[in-house]
Protein backbone atom coordinates (compact mmCIF):
# COMPACT_ATOMS: atom_id res chain seq x y z
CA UNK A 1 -6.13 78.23 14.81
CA UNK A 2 -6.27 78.42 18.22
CA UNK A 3 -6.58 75.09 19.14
CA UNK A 4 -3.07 74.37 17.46
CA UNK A 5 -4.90 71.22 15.67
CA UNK A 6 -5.56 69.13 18.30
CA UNK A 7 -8.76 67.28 18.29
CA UNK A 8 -10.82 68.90 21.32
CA UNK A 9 -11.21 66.66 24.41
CA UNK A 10 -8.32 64.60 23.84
CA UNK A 11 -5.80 63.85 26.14
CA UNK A 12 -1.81 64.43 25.51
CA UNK A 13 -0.19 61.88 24.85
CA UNK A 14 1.73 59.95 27.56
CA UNK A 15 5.19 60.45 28.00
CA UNK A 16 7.23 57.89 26.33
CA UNK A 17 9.64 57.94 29.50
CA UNK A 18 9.28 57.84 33.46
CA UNK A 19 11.77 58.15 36.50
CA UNK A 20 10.75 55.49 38.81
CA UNK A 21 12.50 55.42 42.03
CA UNK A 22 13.14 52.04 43.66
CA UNK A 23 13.77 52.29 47.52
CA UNK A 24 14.76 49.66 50.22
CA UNK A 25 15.91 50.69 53.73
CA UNK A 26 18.83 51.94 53.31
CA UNK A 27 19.28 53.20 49.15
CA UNK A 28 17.30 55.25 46.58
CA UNK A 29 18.00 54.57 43.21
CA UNK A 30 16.21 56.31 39.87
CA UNK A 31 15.47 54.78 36.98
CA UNK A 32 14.35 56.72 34.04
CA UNK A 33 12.55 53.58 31.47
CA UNK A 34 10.37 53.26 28.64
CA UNK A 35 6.62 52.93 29.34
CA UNK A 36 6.98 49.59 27.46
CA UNK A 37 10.07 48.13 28.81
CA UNK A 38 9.60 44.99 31.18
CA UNK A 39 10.48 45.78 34.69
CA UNK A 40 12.40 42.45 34.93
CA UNK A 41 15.49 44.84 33.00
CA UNK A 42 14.98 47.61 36.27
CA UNK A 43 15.07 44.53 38.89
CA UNK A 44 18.19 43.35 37.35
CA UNK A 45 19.98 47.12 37.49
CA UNK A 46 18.67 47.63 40.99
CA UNK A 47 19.56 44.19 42.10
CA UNK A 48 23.42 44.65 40.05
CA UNK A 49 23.88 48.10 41.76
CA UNK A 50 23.37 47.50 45.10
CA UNK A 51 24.97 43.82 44.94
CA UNK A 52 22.14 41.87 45.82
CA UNK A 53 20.85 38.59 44.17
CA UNK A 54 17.42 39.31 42.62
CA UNK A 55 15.94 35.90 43.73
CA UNK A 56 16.59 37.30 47.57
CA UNK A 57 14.26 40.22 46.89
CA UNK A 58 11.10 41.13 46.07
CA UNK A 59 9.39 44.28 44.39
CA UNK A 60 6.25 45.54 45.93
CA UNK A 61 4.33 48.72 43.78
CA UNK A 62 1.15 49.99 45.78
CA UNK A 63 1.47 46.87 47.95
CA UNK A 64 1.32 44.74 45.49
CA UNK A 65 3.90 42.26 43.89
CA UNK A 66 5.59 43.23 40.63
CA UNK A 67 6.63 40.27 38.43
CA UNK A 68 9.54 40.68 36.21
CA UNK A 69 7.06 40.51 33.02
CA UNK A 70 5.35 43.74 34.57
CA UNK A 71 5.55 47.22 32.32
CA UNK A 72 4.63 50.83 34.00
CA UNK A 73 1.85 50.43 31.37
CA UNK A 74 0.82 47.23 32.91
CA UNK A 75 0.76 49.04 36.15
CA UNK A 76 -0.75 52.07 35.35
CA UNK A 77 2.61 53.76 37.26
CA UNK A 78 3.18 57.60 36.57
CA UNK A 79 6.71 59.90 36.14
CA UNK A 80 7.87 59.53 39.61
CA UNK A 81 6.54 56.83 41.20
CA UNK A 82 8.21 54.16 43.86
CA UNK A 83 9.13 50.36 43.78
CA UNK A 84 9.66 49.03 47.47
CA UNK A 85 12.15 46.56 47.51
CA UNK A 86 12.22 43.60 50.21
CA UNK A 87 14.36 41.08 51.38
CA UNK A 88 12.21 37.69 50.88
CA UNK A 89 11.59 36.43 54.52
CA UNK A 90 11.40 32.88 54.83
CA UNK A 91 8.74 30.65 57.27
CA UNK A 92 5.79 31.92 58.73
């Protein structure tokens, strides 16, 4: 009984929660979500809090865009990752 029943060689399972931190230039904010939830709900919050319209922004994870459909599954993000936040520039 040493193994405590778990099957050998698997993985735990993921945590069901993670604290994300979004950042722009000036703010940190931490969000603590469900693996599953749609980061368009974060967006919003961040966006609410810090009294900016979300269309005026965009969210950047690794470099890449996040769209508002994106999970942290989707992403493959981990417990204490970072969301850049931009102000959308206009032009070339």
């Amino acid at each position: 009984m040493a193994d405590a029943g778990l099957p050998t060689g698997d993985a735990p399972a993921p945590v069901e929660h993670l604290n994300i931190k979004v950042t722009d230039n000036n703010n940190e904010v931490f969000f603590k979500i469900k693996r599953s939830t749609q980061l368009k709900k974060l967006m919003d919050a961040f966006c609410e809090r810090q009294g900016k319209q979300s269309s005026t922004v965009r969210f950047l994870f690794d470099g890449t865009r996040v769209r508002p459909e994106d999970t942290p599954d989707t992403l493959e993000m981990a417990d204490g990752d970072t969301l850049e936040v931009h102000q959308e520039q206009i032009g070339g």
